[in-house]
C-alpha atoms as a PDB file:
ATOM      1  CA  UNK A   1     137.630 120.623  40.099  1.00  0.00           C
ATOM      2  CA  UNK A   2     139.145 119.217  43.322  1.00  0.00           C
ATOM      3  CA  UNK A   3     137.456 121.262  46.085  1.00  0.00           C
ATOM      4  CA  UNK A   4     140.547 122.612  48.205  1.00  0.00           C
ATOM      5  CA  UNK A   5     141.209 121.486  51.617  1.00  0.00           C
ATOM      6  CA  UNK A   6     139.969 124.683  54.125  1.00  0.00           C
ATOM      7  CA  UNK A   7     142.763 125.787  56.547  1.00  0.00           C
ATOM      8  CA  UNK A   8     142.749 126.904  60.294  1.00  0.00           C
ATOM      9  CA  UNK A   9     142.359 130.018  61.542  1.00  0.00           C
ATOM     10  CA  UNK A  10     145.604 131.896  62.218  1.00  0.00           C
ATOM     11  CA  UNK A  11     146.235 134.031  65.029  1.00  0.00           C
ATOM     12  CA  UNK A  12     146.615 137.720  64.496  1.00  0.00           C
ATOM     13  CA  UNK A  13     150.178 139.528  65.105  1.00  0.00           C
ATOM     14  CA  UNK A  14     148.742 141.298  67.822  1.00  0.00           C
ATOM     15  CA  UNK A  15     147.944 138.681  69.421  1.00  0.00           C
ATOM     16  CA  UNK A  16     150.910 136.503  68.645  1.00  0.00           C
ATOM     17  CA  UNK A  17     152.996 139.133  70.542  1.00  0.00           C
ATOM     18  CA  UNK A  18     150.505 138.572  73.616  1.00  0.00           C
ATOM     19  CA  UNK A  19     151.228 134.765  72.862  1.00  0.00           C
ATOM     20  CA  UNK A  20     155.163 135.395  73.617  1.00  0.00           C
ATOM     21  CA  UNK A  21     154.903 135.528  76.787  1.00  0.00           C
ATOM     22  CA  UNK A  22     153.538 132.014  77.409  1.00  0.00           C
ATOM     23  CA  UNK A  23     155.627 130.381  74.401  1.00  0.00           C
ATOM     24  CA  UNK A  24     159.111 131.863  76.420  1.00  0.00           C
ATOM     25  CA  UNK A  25     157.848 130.406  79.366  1.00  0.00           C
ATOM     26  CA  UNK A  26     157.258 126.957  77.872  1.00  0.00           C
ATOM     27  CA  UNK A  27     160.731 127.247  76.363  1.00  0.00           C
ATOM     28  CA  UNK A  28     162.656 128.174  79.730  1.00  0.00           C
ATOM     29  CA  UNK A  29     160.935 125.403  81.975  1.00  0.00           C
ATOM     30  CA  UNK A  30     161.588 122.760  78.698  1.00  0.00           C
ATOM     31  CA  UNK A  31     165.073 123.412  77.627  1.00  0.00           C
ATOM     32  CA  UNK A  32     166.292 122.001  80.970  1.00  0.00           C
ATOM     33  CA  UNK A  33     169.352 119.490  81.309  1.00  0.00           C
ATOM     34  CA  UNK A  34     166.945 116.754  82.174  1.00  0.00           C
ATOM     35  CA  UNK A  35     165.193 116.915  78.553  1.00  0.00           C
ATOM     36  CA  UNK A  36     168.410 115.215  77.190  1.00  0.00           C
ATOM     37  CA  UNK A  37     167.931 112.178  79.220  1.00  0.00           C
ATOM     38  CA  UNK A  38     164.714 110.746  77.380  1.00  0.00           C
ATOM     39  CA  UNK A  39     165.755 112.117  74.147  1.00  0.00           C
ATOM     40  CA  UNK A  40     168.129 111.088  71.177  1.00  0.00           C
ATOM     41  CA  UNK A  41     170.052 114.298  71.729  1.00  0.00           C
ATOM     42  CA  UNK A  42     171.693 112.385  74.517  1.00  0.00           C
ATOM     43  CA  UNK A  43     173.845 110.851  72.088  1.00  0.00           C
ATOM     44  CA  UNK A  44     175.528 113.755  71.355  1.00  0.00           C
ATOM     45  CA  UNK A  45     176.344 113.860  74.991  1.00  0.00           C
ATOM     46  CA  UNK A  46     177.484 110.560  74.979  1.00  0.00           C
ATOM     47  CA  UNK A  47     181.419 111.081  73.279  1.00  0.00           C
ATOM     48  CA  UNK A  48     183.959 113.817  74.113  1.00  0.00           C
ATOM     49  CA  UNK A  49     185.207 114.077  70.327  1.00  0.00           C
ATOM     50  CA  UNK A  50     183.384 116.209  67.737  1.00  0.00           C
ATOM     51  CA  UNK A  51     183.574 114.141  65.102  1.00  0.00           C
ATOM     52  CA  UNK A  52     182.383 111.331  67.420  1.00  0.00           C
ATOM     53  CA  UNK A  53     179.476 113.412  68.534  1.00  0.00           C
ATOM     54  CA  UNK A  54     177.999 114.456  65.412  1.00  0.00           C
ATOM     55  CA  UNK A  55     177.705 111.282  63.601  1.00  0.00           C
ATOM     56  CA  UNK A  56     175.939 109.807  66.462  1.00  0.00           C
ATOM     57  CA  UNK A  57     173.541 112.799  66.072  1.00  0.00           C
ATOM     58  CA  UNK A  58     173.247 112.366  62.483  1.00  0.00           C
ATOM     59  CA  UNK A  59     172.481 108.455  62.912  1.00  0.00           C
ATOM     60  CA  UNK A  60     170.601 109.372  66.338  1.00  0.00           C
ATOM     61  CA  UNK A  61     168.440 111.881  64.037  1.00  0.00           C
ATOM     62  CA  UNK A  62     168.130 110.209  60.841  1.00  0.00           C
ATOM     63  CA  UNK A  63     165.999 107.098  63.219  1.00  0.00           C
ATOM     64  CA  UNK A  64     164.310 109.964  65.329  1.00  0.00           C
ATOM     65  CA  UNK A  65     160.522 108.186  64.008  1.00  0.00           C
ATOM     66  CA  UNK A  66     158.370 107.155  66.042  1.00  0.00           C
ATOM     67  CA  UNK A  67     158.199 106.536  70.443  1.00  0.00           C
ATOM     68  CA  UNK A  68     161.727 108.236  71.590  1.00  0.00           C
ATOM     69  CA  UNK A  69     162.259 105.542  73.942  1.00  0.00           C
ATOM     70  CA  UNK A  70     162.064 102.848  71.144  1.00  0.00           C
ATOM     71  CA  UNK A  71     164.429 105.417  69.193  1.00  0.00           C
ATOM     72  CA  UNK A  72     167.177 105.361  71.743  1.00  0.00           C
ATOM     73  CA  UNK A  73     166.640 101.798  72.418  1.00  0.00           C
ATOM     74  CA  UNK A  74     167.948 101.499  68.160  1.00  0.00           C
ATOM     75  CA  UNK A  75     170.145 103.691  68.450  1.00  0.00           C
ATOM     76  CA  UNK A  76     172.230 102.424  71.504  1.00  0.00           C
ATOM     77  CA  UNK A  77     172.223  99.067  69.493  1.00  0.00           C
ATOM     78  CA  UNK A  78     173.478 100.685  66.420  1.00  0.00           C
ATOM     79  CA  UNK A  79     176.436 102.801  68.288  1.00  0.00           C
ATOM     80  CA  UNK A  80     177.208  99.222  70.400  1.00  0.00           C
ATOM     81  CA  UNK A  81     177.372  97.529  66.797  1.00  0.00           C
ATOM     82  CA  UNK A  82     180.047 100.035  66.192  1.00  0.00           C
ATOM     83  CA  UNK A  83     181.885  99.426  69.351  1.00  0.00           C
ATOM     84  CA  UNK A  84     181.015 102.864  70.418  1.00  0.00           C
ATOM     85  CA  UNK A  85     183.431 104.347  68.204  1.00  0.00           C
ATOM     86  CA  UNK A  86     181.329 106.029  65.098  1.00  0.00           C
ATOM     87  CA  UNK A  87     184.082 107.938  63.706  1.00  0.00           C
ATOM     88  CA  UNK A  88     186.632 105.099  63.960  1.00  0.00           C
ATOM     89  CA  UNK A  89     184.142 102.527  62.589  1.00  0.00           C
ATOM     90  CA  UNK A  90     182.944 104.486  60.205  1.00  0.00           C
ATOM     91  CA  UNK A  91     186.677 105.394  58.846  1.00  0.00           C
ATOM     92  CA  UNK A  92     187.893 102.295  58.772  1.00  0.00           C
ATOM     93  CA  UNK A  93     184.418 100.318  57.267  1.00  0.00           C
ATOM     94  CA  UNK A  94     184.499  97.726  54.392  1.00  0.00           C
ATOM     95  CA  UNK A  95     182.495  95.452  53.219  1.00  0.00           C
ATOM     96  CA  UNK A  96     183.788  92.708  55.178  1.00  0.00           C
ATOM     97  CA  UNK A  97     182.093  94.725  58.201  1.00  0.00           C
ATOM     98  CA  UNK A  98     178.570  94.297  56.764  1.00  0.00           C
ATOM     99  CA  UNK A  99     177.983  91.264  58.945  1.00  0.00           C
ATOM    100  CA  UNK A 100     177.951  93.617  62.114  1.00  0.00           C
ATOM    101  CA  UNK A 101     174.567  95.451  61.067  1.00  0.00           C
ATOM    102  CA  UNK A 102     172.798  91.745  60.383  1.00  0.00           C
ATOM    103  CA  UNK A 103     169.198  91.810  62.103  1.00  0.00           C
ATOM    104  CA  UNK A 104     169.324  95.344  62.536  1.00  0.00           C
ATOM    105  CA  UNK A 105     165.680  96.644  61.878  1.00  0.00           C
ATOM    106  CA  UNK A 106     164.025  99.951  63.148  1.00  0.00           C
ATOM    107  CA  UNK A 107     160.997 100.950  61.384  1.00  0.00           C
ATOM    108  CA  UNK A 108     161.346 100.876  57.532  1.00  0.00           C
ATOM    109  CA  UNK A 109     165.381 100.710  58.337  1.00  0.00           C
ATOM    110  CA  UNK A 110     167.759  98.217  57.628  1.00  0.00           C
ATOM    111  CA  UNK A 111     170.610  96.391  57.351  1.00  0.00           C
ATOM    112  CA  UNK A 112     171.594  97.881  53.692  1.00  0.00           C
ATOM    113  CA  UNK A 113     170.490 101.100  54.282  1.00  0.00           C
ATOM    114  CA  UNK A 114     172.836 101.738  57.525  1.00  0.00           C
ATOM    115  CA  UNK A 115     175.545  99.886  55.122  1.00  0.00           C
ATOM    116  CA  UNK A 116     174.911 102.434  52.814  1.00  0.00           C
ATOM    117  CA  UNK A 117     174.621 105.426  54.982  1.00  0.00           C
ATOM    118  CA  UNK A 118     177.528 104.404  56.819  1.00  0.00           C
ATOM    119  CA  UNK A 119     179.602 103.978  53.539  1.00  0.00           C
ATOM    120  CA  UNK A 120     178.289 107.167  52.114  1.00  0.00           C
ATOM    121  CA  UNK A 121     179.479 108.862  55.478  1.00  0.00           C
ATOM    122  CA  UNK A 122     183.008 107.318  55.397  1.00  0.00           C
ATOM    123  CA  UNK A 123     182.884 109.267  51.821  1.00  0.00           C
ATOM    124  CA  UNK A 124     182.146 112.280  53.217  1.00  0.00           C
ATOM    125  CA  UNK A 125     184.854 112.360  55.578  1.00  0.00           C
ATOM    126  CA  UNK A 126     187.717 111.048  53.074  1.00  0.00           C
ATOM    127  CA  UNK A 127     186.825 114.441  50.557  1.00  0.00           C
ATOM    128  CA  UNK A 128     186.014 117.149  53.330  1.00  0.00           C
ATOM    129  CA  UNK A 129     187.645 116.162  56.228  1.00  0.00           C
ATOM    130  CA  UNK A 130     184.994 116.795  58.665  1.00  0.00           C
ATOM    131  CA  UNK A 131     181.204 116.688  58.417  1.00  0.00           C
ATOM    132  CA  UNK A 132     180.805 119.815  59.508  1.00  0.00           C
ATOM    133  CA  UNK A 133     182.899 121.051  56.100  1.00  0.00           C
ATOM    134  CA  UNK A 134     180.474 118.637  54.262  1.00  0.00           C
ATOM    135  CA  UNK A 135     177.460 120.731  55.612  1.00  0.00           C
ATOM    136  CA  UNK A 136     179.517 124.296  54.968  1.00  0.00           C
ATOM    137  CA  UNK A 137     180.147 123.334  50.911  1.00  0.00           C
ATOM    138  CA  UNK A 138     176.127 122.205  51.249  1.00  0.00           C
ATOM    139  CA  UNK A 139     175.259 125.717  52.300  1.00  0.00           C
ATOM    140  CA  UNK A 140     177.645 127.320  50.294  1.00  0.00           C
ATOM    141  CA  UNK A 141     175.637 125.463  47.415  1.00  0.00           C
ATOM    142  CA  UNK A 142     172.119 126.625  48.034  1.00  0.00           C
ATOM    143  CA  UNK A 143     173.326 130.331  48.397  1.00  0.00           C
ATOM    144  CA  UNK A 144     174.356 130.147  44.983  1.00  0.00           C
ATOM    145  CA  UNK A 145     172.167 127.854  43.466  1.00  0.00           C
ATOM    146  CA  UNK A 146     169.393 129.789  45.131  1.00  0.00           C
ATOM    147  CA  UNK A 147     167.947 126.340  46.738  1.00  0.00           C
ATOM    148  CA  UNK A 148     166.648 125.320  50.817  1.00  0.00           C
ATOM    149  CA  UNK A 149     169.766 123.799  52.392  1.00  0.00           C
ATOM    150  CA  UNK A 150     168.279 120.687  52.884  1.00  0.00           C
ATOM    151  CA  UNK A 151     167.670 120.060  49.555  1.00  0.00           C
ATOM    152  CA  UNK A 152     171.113 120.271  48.416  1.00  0.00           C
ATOM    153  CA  UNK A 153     171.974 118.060  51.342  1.00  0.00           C
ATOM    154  CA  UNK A 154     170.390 115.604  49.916  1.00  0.00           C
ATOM    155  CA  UNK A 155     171.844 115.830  46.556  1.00  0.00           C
ATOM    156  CA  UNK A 156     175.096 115.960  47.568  1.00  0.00           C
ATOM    157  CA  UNK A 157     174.537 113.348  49.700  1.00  0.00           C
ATOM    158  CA  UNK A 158     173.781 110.798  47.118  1.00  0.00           C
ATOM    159  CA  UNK A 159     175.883 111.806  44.432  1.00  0.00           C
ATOM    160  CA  UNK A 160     178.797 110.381  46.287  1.00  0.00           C
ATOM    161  CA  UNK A 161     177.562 107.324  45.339  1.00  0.00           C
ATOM    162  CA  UNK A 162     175.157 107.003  42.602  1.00  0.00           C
ATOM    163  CA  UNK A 163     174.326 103.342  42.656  1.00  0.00           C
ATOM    164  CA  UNK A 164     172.852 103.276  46.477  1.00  0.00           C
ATOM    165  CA  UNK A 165     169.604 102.030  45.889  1.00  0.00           C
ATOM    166  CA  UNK A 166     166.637 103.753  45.805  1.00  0.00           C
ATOM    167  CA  UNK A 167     164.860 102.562  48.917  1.00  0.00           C
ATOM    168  CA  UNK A 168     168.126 104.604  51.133  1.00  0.00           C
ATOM    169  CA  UNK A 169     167.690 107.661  49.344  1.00  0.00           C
ATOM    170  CA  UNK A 170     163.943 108.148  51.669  1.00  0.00           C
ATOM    171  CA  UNK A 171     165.737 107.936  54.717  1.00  0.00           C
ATOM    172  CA  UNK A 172     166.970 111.624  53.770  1.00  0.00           C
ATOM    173  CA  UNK A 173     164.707 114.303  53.301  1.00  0.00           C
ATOM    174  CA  UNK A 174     164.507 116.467  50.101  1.00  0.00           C
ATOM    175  CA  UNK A 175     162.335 119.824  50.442  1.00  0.00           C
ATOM    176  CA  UNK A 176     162.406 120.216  46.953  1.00  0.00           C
ATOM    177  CA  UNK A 177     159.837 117.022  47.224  1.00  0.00           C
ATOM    178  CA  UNK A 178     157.769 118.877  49.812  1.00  0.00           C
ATOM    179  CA  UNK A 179     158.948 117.056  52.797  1.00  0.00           C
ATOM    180  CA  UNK A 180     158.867 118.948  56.555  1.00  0.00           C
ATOM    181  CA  UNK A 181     162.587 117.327  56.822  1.00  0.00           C
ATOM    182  CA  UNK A 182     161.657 117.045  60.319  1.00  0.00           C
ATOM    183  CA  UNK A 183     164.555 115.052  61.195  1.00  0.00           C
ATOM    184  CA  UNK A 184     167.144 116.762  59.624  1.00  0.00           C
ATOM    185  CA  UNK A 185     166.394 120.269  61.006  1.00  0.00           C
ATOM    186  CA  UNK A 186     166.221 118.453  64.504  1.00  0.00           C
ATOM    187  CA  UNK A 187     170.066 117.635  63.944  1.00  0.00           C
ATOM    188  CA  UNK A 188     170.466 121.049  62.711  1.00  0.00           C
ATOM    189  CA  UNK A 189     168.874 122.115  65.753  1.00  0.00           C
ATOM    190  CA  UNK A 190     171.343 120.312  67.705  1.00  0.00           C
ATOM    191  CA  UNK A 191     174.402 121.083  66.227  1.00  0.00           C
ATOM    192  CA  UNK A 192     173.532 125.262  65.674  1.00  0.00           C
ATOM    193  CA  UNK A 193     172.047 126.572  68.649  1.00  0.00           C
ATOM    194  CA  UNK A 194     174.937 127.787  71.008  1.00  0.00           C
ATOM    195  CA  UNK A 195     174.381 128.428  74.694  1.00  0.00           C
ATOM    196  CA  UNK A 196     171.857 125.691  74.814  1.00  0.00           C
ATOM    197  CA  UNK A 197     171.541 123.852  78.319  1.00  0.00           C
ATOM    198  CA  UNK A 198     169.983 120.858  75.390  1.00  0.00           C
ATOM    199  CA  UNK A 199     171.744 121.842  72.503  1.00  0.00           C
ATOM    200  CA  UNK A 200     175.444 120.872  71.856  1.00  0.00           C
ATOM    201  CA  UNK A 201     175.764 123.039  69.238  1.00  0.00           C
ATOM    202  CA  UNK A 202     179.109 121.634  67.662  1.00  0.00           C
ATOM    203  CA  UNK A 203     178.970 123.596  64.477  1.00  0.00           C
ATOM    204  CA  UNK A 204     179.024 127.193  63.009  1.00  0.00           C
ATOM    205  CA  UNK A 205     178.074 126.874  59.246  1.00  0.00           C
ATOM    206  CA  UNK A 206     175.132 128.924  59.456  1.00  0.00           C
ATOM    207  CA  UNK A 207     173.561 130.662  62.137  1.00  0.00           C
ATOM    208  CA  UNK A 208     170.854 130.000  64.384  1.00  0.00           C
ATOM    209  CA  UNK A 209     168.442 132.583  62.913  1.00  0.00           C
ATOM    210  CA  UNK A 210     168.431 130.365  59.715  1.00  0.00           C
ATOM    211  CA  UNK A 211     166.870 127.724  61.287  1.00  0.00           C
ATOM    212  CA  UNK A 212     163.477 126.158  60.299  1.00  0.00           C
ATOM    213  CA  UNK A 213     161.133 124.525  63.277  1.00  0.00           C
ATOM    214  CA  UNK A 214     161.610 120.811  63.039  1.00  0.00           C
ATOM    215  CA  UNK A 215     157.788 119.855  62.461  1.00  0.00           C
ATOM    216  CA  UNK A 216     156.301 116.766  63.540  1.00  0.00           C
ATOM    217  CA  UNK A 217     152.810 115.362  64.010  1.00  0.00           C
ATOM    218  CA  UNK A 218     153.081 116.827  67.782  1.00  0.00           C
ATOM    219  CA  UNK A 219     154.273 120.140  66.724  1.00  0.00           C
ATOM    220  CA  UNK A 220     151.974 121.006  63.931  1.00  0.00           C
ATOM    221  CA  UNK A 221     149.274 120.023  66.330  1.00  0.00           C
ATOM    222  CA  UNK A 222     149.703 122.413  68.767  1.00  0.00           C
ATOM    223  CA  UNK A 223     150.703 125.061  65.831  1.00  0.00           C
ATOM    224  CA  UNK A 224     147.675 124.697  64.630  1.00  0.00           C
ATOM    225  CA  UNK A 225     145.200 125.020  68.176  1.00  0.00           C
ATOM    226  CA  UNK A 226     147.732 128.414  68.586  1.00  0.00           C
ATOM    227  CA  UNK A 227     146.581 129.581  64.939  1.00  0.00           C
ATOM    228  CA  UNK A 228     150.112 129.333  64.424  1.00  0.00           C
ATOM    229  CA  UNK A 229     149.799 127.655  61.350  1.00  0.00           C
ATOM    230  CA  UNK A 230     146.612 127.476  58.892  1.00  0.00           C
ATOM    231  CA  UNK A 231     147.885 123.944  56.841  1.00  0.00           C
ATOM    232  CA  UNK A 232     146.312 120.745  57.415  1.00  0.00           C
ATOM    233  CA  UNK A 233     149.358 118.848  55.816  1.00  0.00           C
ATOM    234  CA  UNK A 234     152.676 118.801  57.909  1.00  0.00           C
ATOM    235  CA  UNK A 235     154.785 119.504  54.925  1.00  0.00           C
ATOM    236  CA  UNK A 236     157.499 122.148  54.168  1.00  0.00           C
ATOM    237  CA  UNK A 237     155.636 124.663  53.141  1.00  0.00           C
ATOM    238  CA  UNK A 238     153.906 124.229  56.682  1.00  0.00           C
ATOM    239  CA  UNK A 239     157.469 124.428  57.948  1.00  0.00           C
ATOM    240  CA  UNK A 240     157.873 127.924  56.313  1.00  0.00           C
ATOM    241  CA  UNK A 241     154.574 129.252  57.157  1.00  0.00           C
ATOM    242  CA  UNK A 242     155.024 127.981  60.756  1.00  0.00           C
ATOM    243  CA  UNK A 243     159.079 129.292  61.001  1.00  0.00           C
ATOM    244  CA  UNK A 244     158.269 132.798  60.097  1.00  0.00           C
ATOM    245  CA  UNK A 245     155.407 133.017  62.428  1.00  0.00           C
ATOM    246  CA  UNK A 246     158.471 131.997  64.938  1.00  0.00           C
ATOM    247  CA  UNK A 247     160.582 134.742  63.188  1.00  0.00           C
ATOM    248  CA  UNK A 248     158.695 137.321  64.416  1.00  0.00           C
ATOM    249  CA  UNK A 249     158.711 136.298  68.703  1.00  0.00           C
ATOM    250  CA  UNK A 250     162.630 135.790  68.005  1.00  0.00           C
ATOM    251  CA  UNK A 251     164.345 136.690  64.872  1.00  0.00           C
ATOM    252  CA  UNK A 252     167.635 135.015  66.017  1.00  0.00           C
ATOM    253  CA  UNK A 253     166.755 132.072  67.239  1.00  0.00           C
ATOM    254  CA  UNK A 254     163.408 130.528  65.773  1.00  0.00           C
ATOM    255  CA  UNK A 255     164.037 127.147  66.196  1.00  0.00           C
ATOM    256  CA  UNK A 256     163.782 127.699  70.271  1.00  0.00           C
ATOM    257  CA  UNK A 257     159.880 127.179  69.969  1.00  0.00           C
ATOM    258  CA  UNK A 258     160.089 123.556  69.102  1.00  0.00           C
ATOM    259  CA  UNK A 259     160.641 123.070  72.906  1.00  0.00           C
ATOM    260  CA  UNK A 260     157.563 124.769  73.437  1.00  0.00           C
ATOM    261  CA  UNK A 261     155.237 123.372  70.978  1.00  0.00           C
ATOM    262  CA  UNK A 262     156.349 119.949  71.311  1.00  0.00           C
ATOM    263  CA  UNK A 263     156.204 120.599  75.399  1.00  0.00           C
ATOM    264  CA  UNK A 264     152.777 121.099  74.890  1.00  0.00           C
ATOM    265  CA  UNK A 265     151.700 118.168  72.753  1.00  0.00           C
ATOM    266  CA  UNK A 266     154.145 115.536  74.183  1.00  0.00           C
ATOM    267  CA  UNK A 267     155.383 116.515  77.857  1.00  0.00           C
ATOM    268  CA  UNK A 268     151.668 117.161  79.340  1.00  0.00           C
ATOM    269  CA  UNK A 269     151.999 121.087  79.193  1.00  0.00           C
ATOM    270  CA  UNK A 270     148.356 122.431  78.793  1.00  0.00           C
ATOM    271  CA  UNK A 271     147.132 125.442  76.641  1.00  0.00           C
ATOM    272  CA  UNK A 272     145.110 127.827  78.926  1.00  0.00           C
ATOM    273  CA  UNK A 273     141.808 128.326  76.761  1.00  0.00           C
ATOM    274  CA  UNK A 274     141.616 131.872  76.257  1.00  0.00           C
ATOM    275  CA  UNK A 275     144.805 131.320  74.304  1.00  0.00           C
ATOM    276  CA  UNK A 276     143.327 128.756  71.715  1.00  0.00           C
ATOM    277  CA  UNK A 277     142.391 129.571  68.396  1.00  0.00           C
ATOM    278  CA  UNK A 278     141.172 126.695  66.471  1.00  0.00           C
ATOM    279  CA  UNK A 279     139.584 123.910  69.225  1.00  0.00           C
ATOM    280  CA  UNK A 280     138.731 121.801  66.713  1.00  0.00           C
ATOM    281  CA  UNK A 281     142.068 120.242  65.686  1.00  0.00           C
ATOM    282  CA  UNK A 282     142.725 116.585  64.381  1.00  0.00           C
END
């Protein structure tokens, strides 16, 4: 028998409520204006349009791996290979247009999967109109399937076009494969929140309080020296353990606490001791 992997300590709900105070203040001196400058929500910010802004947030999301200054650095050269006009380009895009993604590379991306993304997107728009209807009929979905959002995102996604090959398909998360869908939860994050001084918060499809905390390496870490989450895998049922543990500081608005947690672990906030459960964290 496999011995099973031991977890971390979690904090109690006593003292996660003494925790709130701290958390909220993380959040308030994070989710400032100037945040959007060194991250990929900026190009959200960048267009006037809707439809403009969201598919640069869905491209700007979908590459959110790895340092974000390399990440805007890709994504800039994406949005300039579409003359800065991502609803236009992707509209009008045909497969005499390939040539304009040649030598594109970011991480495990390229070339034919932005062809494919792109073509899958100009899909989208042709049956629903908007991508924000796309996301509605998603949601609409996993209410009555019974299913995570996410996961019927991605089928949807790729039954608009069954041949794309295999290796595109990884670019979007399925949660029905266990993945955190990091990524995709940051563009929900984006395009839910209202009244965000970061968040554009473009759409209206669900509402905030069904958000799940976009987790990352940075994230869980921090979750984890809190006792916020007991995992050692950063995986979706991590997400769900770690989300309702966020439920309970703010029932509408969960997702608020990724500024906080990834304050801590990436923007040089520090933990004071007394508040750290597990000091041992890898």
């Amino acid at each position: 028998m496999p011995r099973k992997r031991k977890r971390y300590k979690t904090i109690s709900k006593k003292k996660l409520l003494k925790l709130k105070p701290f958390l909220d203040d993380l959040v308030v001196n994070i989710e400032e204006p100037d945040y959007i400058n060194d991250d990929p929500v900026q190009f959200m910010y960048a267009f006037e349009d809707k439809a403009d802004k969201e598919l640069a947030g869905f491209f700007a999301a979908t590459m959110a791996w790895g340092r974000r200054d390399i990440v805007n650095a890709k994504v800039e050269d994406l949005l300039q290979r579409m003359d800065y006009k991502p609803y236009e380009f992707i509209q009008n895009y045909s497969e005499s247009d390939t040539p304009v993604f040649e030598g594109f590379k970011h991480r495990t991306f390229k070339p034919i999967d932005i062809h494919w993304l792109t073509k899958t997107l100009q899909s989208i728009l042709l049956k629903f109109q908007t991508f924000e209807r796309f996301w509605a009929f998603c949601a609409e979905q996993a209410k009555i399937q019974k299913r995570e959002l996410i996961a019927v995102f991605h089928d949807q996604f790729f039954t608009l076009h069954p041949e794309i090959p295999q290796r595109v398909r990884k670019h979007v998360s399925n949660t029905e494969k266990n993945s955190s869908a990091k990524r995709l939860y940051m563009y929900l994050r984006w395009v839910i929140r209202k009244n965000s001084p970061v968040d554009p918060g473009t759409m209206s499809f669900i509402k905030p309080s069904e958000l799940k905390i976009p987790l990352d390496v940075h994230v869980a870490r921090q979750a984890r020296k809190l006792g916020l989450l007991s995992r050692k895998q950063n995986d979706w049922k991590a997400v769900l353990e770690l989300t309702k543990r966020m439920k309970m500081l703010d029932p509408e608005d969960p997702a608020k606490y990724d500024f906080a947690l990834f304050g801590i672990g990436v923007l040089g906030s520090r933990i004071p001791d007394e508040l750290i459960i597990n000091k041992n964290v890898e």
